[in-house]
N, C-alpha and C. Protein backbone atom coordinates (compact mmCIF):
# COMPACT_ATOMS: atom_id res chain seq x y z
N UNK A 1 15.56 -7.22 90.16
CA UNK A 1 14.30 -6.51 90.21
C UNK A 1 14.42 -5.27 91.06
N UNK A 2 15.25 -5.50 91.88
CA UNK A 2 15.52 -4.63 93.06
C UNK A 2 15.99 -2.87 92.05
N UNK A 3 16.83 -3.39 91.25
CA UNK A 3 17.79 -2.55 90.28
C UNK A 3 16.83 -1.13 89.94
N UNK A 4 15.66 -1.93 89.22
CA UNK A 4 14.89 -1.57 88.21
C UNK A 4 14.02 -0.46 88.77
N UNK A 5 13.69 -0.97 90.24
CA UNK A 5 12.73 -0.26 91.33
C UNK A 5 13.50 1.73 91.84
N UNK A 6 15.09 0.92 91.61
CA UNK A 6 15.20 2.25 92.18
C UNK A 6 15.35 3.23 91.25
N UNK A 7 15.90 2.90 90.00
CA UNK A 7 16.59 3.70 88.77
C UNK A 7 15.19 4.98 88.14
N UNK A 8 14.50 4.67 88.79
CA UNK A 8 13.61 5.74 88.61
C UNK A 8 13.32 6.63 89.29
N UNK A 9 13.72 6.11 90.91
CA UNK A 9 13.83 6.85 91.98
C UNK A 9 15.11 7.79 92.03
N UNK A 10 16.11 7.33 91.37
CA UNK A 10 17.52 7.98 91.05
C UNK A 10 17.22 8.97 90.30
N UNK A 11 16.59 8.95 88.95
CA UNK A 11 16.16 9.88 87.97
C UNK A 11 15.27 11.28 88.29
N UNK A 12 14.39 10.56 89.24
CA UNK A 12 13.81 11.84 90.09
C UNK A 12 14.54 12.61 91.28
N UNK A 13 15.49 11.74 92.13
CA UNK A 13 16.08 12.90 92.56
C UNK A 13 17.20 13.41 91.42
N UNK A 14 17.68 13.00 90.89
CA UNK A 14 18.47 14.25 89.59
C UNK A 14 18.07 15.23 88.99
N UNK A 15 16.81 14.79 88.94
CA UNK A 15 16.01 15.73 88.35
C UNK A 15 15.09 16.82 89.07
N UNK A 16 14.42 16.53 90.68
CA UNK A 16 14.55 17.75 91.54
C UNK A 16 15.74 18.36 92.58
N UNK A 17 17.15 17.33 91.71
CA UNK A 17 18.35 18.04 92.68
C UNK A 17 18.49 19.54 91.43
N UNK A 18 18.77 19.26 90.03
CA UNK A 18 18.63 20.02 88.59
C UNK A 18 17.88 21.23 89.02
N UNK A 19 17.08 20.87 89.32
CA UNK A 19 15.48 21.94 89.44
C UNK A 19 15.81 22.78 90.56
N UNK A 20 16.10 22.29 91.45
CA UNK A 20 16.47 23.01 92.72
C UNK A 20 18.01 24.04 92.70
N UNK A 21 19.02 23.43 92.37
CA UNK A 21 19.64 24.46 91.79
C UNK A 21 19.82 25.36 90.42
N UNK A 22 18.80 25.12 89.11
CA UNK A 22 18.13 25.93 88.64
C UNK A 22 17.82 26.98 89.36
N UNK A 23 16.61 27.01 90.43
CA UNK A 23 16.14 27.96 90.59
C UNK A 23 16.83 28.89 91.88
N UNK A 24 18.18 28.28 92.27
CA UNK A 24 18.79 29.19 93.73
C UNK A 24 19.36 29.87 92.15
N UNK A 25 19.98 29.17 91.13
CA UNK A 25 21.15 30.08 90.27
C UNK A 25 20.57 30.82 89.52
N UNK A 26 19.54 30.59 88.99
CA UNK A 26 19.03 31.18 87.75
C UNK A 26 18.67 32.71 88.18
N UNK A 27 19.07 33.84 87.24
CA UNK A 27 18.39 34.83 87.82
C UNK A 27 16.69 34.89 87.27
N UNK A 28 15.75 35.81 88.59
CA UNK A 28 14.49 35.82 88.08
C UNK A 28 14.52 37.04 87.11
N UNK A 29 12.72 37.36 86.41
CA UNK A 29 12.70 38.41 86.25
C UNK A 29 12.97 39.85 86.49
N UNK A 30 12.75 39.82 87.89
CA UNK A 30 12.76 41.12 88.66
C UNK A 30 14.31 41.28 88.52
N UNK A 31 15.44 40.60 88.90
CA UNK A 31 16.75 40.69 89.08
C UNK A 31 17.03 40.89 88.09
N UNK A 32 16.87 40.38 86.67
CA UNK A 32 16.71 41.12 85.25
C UNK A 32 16.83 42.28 84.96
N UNK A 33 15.67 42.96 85.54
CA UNK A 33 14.70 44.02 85.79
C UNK A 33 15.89 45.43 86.22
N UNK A 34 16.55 44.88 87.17
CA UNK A 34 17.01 45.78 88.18
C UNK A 34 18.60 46.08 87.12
N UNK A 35 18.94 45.48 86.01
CA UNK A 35 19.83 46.24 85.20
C UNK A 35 20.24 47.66 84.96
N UNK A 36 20.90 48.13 85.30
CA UNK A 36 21.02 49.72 85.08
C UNK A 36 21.08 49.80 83.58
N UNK A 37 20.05 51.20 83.54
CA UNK A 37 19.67 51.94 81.98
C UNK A 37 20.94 52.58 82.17
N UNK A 38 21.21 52.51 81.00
CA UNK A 38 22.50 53.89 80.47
C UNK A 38 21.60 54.77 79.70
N UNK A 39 21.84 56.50 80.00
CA UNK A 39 21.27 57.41 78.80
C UNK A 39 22.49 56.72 77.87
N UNK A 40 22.14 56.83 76.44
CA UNK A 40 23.64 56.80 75.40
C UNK A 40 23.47 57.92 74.49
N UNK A 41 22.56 58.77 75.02
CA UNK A 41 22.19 60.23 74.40
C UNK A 41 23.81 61.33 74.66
N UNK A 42 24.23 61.27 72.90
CA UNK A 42 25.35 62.37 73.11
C UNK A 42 26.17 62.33 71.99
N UNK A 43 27.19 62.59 71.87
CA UNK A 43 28.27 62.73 70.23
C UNK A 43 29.03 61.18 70.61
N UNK A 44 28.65 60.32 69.72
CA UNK A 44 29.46 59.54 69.56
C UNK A 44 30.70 59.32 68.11
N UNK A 45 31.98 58.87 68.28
CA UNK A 45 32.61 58.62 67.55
C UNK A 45 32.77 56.89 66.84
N UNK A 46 31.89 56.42 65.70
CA UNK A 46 32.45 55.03 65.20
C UNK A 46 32.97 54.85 64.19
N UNK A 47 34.19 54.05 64.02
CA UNK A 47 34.94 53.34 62.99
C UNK A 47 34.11 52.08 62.41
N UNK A 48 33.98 52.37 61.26
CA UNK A 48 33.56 51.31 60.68
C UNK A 48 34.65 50.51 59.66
N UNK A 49 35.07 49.36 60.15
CA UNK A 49 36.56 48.64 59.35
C UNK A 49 35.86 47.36 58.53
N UNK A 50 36.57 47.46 57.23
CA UNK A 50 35.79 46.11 56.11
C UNK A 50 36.83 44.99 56.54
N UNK A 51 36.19 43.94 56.77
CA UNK A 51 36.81 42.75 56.87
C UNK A 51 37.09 41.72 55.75
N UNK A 52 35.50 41.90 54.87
CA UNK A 52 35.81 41.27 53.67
C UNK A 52 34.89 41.92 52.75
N UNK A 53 35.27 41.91 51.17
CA UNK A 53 35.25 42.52 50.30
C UNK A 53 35.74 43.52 49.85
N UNK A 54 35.57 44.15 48.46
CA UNK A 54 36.44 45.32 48.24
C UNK A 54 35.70 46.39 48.24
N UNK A 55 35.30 46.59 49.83
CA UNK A 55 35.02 48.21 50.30
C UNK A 55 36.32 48.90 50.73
N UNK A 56 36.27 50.14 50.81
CA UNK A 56 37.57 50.84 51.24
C UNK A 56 37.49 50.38 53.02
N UNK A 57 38.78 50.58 53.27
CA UNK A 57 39.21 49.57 54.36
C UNK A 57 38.47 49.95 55.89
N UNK A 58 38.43 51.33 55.50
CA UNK A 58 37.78 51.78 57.11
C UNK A 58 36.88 53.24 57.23
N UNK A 59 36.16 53.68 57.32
CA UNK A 59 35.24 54.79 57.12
C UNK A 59 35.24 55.09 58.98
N UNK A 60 35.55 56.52 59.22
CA UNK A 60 35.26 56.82 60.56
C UNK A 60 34.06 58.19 60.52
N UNK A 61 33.25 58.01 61.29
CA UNK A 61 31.75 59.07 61.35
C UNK A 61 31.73 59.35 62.42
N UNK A 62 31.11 61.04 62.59
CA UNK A 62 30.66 61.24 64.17
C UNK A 62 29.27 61.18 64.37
N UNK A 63 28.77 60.19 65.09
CA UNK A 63 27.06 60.48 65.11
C UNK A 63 26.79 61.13 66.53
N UNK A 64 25.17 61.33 66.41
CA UNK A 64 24.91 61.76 67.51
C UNK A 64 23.15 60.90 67.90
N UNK A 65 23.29 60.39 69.27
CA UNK A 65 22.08 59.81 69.76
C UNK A 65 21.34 60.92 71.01
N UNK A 66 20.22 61.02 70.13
CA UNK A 66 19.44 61.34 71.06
C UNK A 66 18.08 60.80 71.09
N UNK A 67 17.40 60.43 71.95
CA UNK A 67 16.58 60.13 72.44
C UNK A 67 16.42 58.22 72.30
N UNK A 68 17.57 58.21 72.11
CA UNK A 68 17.47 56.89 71.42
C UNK A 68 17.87 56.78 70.01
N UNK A 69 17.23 57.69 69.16
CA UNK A 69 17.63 57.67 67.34
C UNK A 69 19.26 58.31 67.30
N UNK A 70 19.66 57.33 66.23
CA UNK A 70 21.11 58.18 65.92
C UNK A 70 20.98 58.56 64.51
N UNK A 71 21.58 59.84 64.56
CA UNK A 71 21.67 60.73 63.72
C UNK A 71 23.02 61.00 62.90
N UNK A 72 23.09 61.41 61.79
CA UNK A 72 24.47 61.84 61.45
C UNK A 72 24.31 63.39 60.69
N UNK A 73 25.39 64.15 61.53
CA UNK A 73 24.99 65.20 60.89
C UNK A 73 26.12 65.90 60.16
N UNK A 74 26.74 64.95 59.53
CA UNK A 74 27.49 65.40 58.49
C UNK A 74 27.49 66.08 56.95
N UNK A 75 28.63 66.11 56.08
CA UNK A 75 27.68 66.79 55.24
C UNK A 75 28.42 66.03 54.02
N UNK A 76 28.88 64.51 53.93
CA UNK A 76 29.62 64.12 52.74
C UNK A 76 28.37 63.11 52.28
N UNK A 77 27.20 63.50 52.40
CA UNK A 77 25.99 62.46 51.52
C UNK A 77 25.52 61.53 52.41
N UNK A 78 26.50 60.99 53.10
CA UNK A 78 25.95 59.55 54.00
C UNK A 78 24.82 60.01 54.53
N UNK A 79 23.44 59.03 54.47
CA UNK A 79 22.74 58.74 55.50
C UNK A 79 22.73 58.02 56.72
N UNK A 80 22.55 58.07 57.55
CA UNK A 80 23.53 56.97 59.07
C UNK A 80 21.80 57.34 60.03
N UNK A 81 20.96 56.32 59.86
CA UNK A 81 19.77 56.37 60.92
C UNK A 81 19.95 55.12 61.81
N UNK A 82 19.48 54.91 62.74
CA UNK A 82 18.59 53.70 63.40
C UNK A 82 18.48 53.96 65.24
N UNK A 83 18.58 52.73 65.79
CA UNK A 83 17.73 52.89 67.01
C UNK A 83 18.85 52.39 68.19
N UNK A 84 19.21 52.76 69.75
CA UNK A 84 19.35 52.28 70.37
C UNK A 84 18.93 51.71 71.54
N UNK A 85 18.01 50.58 71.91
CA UNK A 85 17.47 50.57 72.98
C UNK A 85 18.03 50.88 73.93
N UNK A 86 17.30 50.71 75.11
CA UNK A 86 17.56 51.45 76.80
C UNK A 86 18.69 50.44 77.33
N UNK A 87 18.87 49.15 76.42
CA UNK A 87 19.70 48.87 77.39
C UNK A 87 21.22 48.38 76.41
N UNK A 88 20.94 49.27 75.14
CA UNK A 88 21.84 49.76 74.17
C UNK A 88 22.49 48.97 73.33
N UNK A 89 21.20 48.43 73.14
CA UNK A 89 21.57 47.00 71.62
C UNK A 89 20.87 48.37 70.57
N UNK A 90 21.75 48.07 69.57
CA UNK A 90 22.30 49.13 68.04
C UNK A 90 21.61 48.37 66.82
N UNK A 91 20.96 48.83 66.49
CA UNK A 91 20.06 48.61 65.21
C UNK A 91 20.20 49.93 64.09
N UNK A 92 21.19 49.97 63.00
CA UNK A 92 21.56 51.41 62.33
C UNK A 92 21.56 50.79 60.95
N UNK A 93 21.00 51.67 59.59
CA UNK A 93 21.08 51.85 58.59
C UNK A 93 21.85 52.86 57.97
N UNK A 94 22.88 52.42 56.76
CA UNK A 94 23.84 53.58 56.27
C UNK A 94 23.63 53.45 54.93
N UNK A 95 23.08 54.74 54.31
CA UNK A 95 23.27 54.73 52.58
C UNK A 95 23.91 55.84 52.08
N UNK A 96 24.47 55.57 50.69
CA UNK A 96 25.49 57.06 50.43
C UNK A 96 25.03 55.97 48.86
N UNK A 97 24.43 57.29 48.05
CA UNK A 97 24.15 56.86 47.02
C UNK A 97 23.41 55.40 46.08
N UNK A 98 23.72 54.55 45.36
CA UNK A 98 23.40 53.03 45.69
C UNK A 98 23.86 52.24 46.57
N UNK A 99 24.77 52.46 47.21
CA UNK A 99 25.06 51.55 48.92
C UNK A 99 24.39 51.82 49.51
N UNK A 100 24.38 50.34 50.21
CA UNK A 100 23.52 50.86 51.80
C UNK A 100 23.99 49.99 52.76
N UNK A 101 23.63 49.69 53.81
CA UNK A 101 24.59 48.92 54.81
C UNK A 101 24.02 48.85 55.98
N UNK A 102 23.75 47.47 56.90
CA UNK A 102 23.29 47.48 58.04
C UNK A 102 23.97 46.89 59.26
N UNK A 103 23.76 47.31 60.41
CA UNK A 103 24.77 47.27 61.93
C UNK A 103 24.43 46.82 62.90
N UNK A 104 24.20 45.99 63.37
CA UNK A 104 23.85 46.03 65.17
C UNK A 104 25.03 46.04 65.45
N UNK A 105 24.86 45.55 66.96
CA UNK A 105 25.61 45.88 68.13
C UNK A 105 25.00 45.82 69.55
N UNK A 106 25.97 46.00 70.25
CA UNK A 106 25.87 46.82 71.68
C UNK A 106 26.60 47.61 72.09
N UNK A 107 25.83 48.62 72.80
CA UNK A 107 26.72 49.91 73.67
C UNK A 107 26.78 49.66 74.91
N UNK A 108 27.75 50.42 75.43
CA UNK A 108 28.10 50.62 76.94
C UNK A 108 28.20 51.81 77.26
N UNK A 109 28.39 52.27 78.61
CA UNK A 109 28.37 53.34 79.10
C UNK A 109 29.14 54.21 78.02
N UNK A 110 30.17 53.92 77.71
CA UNK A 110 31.32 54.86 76.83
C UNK A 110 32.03 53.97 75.36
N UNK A 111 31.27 53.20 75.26
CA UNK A 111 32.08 52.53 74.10
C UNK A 111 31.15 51.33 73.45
N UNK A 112 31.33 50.82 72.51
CA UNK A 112 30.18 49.76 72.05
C UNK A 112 31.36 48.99 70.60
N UNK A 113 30.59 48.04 70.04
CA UNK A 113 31.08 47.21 69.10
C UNK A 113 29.64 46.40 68.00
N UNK A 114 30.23 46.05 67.17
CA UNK A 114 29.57 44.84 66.54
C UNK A 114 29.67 45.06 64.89
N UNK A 115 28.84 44.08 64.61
CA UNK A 115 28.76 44.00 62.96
C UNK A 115 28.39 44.41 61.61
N UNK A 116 28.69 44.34 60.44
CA UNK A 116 27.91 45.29 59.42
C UNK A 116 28.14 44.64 58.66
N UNK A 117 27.35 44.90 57.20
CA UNK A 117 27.26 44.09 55.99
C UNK A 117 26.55 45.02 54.90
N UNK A 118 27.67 45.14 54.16
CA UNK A 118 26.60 46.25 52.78
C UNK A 118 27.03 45.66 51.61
N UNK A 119 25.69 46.27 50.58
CA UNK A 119 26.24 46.05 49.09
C UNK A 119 25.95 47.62 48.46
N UNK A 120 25.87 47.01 46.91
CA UNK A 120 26.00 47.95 46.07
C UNK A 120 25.84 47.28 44.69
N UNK A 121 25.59 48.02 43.80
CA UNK A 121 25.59 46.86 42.75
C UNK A 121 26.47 46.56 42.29
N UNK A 122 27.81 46.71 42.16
CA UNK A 122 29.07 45.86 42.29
C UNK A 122 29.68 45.29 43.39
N UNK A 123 29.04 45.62 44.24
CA UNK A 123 29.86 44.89 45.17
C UNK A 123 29.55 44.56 46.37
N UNK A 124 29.95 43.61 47.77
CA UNK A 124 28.88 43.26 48.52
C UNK A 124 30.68 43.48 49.72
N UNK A 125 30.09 43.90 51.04
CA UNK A 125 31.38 44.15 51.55
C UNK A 125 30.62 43.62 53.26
N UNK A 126 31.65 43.39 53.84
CA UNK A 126 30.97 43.54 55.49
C UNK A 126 32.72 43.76 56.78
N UNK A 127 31.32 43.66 58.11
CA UNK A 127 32.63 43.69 58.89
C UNK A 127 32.31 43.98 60.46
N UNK A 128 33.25 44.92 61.15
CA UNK A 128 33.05 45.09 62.15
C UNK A 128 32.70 46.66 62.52
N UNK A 129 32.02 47.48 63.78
CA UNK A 129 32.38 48.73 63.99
C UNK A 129 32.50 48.62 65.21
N UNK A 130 33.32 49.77 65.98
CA UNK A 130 33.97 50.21 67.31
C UNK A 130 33.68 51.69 67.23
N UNK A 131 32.51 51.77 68.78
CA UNK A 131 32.61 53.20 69.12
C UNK A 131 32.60 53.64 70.21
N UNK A 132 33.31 54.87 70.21
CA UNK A 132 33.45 55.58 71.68
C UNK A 132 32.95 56.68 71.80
N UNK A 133 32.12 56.90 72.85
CA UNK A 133 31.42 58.10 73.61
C UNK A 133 32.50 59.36 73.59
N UNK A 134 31.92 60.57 72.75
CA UNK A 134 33.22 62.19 72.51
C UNK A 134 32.20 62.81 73.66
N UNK A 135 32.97 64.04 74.19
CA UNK A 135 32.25 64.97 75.10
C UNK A 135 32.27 65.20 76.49
């Protein structure tokens, strides 16, 4: 009987020992908060490489972010829009005729990465992109 009395008493301290170092480790909001903004406003250079399907193997573009929107101001048809937040997660749309193709990611001070996936009406392709801060 004795057993039974404490095993609940055991469960509660596990459970405000849990709680208690939860909250020394966990970061709060504010410490969140205090992340340094990167501007990522400027000429960037990304490779975009197909991993699978039969897109051509690697397409390289120079964009440019400002204010947040990236732009492409090239002149071989591609459209290349979308958004980078302040703390430089990549949200981008690419079309060149019936393709089109979409990207996130994240950036860093000088360089960023992540994923893509397009079709077309023959064909459906995806993969990775890598970019680095020109200038």
């Amino acid at each position: 009987m004795s057993s039974n009395r404490w095993r609940p008493r055991a469960v509660v301290m596990v459970v405000a020992t849990a709680a208690t170092l939860l909250s020394v480790t966990a970061p709060t909001d504010a410490a969140r908060m205090r992340v340094p903004r990167v501007n990522f406003d400027g000429p960037w250079s990304v490779v975009i490489v197909t991993d699978y399907g039969s897109c051509d193997r690697a397409y390289r573009y120079g964009v440019q972010i400002a204010n947040g929107q990236v732009f492409y101001r090239g002149s071989s048809g591609v459209n290349i829009y979308g958004r980078v937040s302040p703390r430089g997660q990549v949200s981008v749309q690419v079309q060149q005729g019936n393709q089109q193709a979409t990207g996130t990611g994240q950036l860093t001070e000088d360089s960023g990465e992540g994923r893509w996936s397009g079709a077309s009406p023959e064909r459906q392709c995806g993969g990775h992109w890598i970019a680095e801060r020109r200038g």
